[in-house]
Each structure stands twice: as C-alpha cells, then as structure tokens.
N, C-alpha and C. Protein backbone atom coordinates (compact mmCIF):
# COMPACT_ATOMS: atom_id res chain seq x y z
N UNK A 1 -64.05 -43.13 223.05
CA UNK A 1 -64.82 -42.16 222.29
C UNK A 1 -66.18 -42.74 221.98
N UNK A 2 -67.48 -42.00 221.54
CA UNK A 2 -68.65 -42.36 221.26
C UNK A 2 -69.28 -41.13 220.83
N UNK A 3 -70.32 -41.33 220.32
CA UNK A 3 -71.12 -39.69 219.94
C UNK A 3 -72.27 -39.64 221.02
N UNK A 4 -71.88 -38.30 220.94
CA UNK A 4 -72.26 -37.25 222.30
C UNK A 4 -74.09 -37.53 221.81
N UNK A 5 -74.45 -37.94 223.44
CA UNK A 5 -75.83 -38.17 223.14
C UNK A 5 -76.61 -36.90 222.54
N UNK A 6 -77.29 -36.84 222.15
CA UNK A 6 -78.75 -36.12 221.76
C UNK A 6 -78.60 -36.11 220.35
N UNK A 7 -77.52 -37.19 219.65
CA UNK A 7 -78.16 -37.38 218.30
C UNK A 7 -78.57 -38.65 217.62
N UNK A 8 -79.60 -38.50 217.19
CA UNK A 8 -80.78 -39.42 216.47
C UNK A 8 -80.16 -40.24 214.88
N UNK A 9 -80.09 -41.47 215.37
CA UNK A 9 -80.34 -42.02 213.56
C UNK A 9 -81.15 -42.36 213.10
N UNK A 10 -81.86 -42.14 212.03
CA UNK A 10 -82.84 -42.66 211.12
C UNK A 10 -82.15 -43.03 209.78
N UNK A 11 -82.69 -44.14 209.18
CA UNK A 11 -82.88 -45.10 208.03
C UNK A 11 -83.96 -44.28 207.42
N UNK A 12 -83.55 -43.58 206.15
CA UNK A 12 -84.61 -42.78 205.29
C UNK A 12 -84.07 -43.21 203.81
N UNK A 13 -84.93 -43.96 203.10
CA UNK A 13 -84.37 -44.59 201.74
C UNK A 13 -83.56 -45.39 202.39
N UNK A 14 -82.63 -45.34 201.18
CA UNK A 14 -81.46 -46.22 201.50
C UNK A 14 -80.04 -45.47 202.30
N UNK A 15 -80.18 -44.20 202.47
CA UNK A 15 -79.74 -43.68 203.69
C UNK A 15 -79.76 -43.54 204.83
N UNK A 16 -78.54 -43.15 205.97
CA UNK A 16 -79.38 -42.82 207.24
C UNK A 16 -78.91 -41.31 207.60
N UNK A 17 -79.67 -41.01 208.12
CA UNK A 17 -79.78 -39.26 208.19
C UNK A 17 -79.73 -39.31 210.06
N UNK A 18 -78.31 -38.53 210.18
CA UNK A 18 -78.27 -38.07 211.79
C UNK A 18 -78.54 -36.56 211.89
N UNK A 19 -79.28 -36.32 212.89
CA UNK A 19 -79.72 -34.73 213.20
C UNK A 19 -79.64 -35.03 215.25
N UNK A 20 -79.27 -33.60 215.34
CA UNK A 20 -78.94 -33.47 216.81
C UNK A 20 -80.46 -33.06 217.45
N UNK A 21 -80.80 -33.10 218.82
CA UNK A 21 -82.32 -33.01 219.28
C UNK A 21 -81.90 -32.18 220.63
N UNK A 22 -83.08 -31.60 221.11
CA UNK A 22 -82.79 -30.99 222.32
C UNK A 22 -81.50 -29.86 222.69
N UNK A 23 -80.83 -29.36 223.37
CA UNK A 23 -79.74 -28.80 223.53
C UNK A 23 -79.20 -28.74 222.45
N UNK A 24 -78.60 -30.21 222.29
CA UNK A 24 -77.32 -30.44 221.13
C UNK A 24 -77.83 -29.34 219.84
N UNK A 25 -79.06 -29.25 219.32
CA UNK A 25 -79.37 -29.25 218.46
C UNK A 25 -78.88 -27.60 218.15
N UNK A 26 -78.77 -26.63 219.45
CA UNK A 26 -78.18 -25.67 219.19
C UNK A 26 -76.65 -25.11 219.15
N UNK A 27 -76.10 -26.43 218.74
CA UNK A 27 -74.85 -26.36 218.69
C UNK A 27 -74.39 -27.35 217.79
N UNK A 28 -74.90 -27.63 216.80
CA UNK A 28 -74.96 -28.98 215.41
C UNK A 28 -76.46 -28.75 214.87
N UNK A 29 -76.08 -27.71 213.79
CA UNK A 29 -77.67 -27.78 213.28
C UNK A 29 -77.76 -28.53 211.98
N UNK A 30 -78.18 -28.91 211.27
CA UNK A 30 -78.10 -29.51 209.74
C UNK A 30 -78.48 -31.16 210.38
N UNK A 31 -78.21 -31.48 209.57
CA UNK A 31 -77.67 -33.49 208.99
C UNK A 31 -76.87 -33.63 208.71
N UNK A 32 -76.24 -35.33 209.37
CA UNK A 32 -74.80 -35.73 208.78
C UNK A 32 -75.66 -36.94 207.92
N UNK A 33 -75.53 -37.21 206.38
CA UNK A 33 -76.03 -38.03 205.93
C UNK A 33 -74.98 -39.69 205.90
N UNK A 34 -75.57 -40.76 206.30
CA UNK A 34 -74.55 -41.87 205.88
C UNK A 34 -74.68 -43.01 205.26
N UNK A 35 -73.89 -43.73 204.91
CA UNK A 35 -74.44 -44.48 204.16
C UNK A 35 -74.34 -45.96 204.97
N UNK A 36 -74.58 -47.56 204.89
CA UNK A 36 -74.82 -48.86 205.16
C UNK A 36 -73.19 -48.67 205.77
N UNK A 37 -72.25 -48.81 205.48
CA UNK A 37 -70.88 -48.83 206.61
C UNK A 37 -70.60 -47.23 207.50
N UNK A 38 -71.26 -46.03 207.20
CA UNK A 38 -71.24 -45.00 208.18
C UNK A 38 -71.95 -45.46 209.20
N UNK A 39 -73.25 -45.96 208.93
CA UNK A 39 -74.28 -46.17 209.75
C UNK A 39 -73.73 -46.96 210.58
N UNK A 40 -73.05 -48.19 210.46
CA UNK A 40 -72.69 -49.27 211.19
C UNK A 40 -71.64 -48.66 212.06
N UNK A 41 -70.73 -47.58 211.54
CA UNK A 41 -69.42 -47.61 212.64
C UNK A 41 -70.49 -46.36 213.69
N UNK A 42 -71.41 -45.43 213.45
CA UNK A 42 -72.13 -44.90 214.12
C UNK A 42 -72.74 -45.59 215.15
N UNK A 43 -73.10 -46.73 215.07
CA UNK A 43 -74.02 -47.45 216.10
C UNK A 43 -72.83 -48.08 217.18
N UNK A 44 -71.75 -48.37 216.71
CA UNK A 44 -71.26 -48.98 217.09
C UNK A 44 -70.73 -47.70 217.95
N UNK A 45 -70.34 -46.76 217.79
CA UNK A 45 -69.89 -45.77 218.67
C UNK A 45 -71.28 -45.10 219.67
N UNK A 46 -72.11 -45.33 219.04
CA UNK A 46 -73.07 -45.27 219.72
C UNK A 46 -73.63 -45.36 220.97
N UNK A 47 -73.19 -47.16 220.57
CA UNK A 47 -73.42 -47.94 222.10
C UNK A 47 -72.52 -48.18 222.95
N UNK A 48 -71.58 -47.81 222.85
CA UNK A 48 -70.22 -48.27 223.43
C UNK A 48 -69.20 -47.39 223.16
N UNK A 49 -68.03 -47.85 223.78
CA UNK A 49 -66.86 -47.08 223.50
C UNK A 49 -65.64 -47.98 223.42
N UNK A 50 -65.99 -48.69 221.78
CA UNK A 50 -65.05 -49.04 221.12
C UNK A 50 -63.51 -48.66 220.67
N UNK A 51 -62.38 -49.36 220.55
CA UNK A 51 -61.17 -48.55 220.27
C UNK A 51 -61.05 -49.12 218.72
N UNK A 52 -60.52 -48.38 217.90
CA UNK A 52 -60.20 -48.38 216.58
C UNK A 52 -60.05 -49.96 216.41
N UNK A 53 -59.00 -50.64 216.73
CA UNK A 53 -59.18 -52.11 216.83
C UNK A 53 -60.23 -53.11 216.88
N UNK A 54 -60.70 -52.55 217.71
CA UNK A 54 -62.23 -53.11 217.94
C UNK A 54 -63.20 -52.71 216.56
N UNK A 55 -63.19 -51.82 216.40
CA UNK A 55 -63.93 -51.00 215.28
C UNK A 55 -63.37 -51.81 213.98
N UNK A 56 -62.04 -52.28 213.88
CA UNK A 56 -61.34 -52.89 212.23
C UNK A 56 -62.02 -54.39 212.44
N UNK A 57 -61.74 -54.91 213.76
CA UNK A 57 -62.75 -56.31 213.48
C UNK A 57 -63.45 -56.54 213.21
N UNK A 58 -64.86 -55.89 213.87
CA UNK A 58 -65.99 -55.69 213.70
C UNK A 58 -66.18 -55.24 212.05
N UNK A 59 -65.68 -54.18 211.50
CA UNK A 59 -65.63 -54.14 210.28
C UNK A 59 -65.17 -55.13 209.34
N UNK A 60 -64.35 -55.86 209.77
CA UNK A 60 -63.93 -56.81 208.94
C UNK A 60 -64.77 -58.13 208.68
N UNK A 61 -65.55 -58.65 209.89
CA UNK A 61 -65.93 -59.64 209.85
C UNK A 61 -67.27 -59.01 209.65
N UNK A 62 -68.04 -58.07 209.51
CA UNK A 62 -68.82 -57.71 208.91
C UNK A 62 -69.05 -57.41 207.40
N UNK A 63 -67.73 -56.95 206.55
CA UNK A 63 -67.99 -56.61 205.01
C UNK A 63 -66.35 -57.27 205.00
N UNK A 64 -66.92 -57.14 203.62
CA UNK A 64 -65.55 -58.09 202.59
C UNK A 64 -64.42 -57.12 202.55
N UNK A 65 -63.91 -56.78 203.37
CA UNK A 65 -62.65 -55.59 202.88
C UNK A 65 -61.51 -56.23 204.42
N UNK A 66 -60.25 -55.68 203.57
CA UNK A 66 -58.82 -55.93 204.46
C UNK A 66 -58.99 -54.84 205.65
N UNK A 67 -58.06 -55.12 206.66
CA UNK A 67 -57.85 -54.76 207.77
C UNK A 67 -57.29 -52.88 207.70
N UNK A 68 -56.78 -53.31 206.07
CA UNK A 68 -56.06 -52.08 205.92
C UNK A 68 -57.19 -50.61 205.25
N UNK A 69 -58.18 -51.65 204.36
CA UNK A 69 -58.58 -50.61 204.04
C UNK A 69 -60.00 -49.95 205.28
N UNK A 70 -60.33 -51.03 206.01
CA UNK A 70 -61.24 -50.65 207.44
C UNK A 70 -60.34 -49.58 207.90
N UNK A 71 -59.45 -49.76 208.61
CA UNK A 71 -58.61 -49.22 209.33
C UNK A 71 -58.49 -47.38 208.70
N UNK A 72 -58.29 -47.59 207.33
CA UNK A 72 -58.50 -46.29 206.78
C UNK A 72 -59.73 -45.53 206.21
N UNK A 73 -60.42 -46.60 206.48
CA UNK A 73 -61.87 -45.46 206.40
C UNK A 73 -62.36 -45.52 207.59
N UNK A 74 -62.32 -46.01 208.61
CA UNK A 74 -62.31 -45.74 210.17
C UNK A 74 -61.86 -44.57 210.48
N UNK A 75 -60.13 -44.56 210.14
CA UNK A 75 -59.42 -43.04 210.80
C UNK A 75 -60.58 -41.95 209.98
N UNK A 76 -60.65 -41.79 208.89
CA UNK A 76 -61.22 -41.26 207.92
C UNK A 76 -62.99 -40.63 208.67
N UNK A 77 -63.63 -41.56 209.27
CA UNK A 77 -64.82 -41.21 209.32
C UNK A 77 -64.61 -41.00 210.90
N UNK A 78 -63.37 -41.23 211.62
CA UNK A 78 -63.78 -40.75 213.17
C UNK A 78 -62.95 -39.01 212.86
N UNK A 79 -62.38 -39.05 212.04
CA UNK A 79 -61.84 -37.62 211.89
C UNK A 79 -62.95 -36.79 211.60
N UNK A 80 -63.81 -36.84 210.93
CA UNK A 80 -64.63 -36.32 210.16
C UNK A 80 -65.32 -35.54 211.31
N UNK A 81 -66.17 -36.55 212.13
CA UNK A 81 -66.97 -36.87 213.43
C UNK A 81 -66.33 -36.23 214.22
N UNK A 82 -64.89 -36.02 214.48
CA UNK A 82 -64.22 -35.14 215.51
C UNK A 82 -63.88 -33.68 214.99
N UNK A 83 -64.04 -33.32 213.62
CA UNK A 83 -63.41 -32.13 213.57
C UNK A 83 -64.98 -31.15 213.37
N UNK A 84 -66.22 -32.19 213.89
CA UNK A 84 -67.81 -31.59 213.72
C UNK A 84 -68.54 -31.56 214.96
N UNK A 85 -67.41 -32.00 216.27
CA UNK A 85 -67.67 -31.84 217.56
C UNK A 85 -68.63 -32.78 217.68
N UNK A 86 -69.29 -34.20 217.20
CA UNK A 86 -70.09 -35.00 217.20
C UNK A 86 -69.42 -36.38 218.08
N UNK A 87 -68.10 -36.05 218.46
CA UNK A 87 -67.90 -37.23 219.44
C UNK A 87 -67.57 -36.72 220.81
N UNK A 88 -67.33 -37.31 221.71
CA UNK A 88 -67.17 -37.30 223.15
C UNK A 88 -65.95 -38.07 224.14
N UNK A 89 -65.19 -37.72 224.98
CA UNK A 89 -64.95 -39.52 225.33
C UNK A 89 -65.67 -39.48 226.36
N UNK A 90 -65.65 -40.93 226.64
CA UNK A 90 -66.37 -41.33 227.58
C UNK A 90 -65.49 -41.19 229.24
C-alpha cells in the first residue's frame, strides 16, 4: 500500500496539511490535516510500500512508544486513509 500519487505535503505551522493536485483533486477535495507522527507514517507510505511491520519499527525506533501502542495507531491511521480512498496498492 502507499498514497495514490497527486497528493502534496506541506509543513504549515506546526502542522502538515495534505491536499490532492491535478486529476486527484477532483475526486478528494478539502485537506487531510496531520500532525509530527501522521506526517511521518505519510512519508513513509509515500515513498515506498511499507508493510505494517515495517511501519511499527520504524515507529518505534523513531518515538518513545511500545510496539503495541504503534501498531494501534498505525491500524488506526491506515484505516482512516483507506476508508478516504487516499491509498493505493502498489
């Protein structure tokens, strides 16, 4: 899985604000706003096509939290992302 190209992140404040461009944009209109760990599992789906596992490490050895609670705000924010048609598989 990864998000379906034609959407943009920007760092605005201390947020980051995704908006869809081109095509996409007529089929995802608004902003998904996120915050310093949305942003991070975004990029990371971004560039690649990470599996949830991959995604709890990376989270882990990035911020101070257990395997368990990554793991559940992972499912949590790829659900989100899938039930807004913003992911893809590859």
């Amino acid at each position: 899985m990864r998000i379906k190209k034609g959407f943009v992140l920007e760092k605005v404040g201390e947020s980051y604000l995704c908006c869809a461009t081109g095509k996409l944009a007529r089929e995802f209109s608004g902003f998904v706003r996120l915050n310093e760990t949305g942003a991070f599992l975004w990029k990371m789906l971004e560039s690649g096509n990470p599996d949830v596992d991959e995604m709890v490490k990376n989270m882990t050895d990035e911020y101070d939290i257990s395997e368990e609670i990554a793991r559940g705000d992972i499912n949590a924010f790829l659900k989100k992302l899938e039930e807004n048609r913003i992911l893809e598989e590859k």
